[in-house]
Protein backbone atom coordinates (compact mmCIF):
# COMPACT_ATOMS: atom_id res chain seq x y z
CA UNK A 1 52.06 -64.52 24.78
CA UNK A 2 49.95 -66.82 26.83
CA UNK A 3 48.37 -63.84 28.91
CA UNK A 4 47.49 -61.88 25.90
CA UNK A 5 45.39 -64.53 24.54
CA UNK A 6 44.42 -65.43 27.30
CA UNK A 7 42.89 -62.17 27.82
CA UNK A 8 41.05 -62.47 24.09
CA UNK A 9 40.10 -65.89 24.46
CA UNK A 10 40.56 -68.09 27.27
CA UNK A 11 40.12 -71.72 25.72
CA UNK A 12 42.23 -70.80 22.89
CA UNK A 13 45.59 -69.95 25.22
CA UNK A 14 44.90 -72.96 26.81
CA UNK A 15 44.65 -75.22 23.70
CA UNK A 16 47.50 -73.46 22.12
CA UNK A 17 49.72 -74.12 25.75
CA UNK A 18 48.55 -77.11 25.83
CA UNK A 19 50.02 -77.78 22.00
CA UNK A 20 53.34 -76.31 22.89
CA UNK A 21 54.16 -78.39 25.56
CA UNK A 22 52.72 -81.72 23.61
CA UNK A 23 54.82 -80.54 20.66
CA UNK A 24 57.94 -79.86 22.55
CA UNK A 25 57.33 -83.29 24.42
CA UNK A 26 57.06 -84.92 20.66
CA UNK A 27 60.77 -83.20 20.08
CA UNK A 28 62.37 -86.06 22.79
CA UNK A 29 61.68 -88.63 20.66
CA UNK A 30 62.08 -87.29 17.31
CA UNK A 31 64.30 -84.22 17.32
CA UNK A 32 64.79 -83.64 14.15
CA UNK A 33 61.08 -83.65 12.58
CA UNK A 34 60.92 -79.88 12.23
CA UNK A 35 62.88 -78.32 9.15
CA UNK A 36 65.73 -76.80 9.02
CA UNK A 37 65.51 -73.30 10.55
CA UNK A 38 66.19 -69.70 9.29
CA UNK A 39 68.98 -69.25 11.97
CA UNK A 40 71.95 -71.80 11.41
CA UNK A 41 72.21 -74.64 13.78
CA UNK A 42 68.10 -74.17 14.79
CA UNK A 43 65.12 -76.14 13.74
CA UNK A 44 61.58 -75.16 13.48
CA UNK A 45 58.39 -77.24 14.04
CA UNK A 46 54.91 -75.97 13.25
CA UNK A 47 52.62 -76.28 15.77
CA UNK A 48 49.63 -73.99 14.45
CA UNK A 49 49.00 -72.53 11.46
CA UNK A 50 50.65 -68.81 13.32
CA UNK A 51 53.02 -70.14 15.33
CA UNK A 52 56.73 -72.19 15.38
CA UNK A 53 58.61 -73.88 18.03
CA UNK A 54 61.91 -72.88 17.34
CA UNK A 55 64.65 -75.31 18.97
CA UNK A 56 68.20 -76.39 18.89
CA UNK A 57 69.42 -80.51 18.95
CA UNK A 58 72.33 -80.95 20.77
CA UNK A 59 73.24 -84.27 19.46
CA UNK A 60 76.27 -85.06 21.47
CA UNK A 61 74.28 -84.62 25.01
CA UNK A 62 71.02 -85.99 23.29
CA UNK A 63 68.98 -83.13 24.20
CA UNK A 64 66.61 -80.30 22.74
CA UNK A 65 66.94 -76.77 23.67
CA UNK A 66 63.27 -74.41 23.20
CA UNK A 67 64.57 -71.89 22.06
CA UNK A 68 61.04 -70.05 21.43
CA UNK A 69 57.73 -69.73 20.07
CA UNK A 70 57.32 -67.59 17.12
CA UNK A 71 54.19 -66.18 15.40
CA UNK A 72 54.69 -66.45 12.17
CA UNK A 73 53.78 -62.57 11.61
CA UNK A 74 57.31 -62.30 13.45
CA UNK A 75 60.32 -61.28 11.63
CA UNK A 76 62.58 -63.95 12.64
CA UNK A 77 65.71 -63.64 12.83
């Protein structure tokens, strides 16, 4: 995904990496700010108006699991 808009527009893959990774960061210390997700057991966050992290908690180990970014175009599941 990065490459392809990276090929369009530079600056904007590297704003829109650059909000992925401080999004997913955000997740450590507040795992369950995104809603509820379309898949059972996942969450999704909204990073950009076209795209959603979509993660897991795994609240017995404390940790987050990316599971990927979706453009919202995307059918999903």
């Amino acid at each position: 995904m990065r490459e392809y808009i990276a090929e369009q527009n530079l600056i904007a893959a590297i704003e829109l990496d650059e909000r992925i990774g401080y999004s997913a960061s955000s997740l450590a210390g507040q795992p369950y700010k995104g809603r509820n997700g379309r898949v059972e057991g996942a969450r999704e966050l909204v990073i950009h108006p076209h795209f959603v992290l979509v993660y897991e908690v795994d609240s017995q180990w404390g940790k987050v699991y990316i599971l990927r970014v979706l453009h919202t175009t995307q059918k999903w599941p």
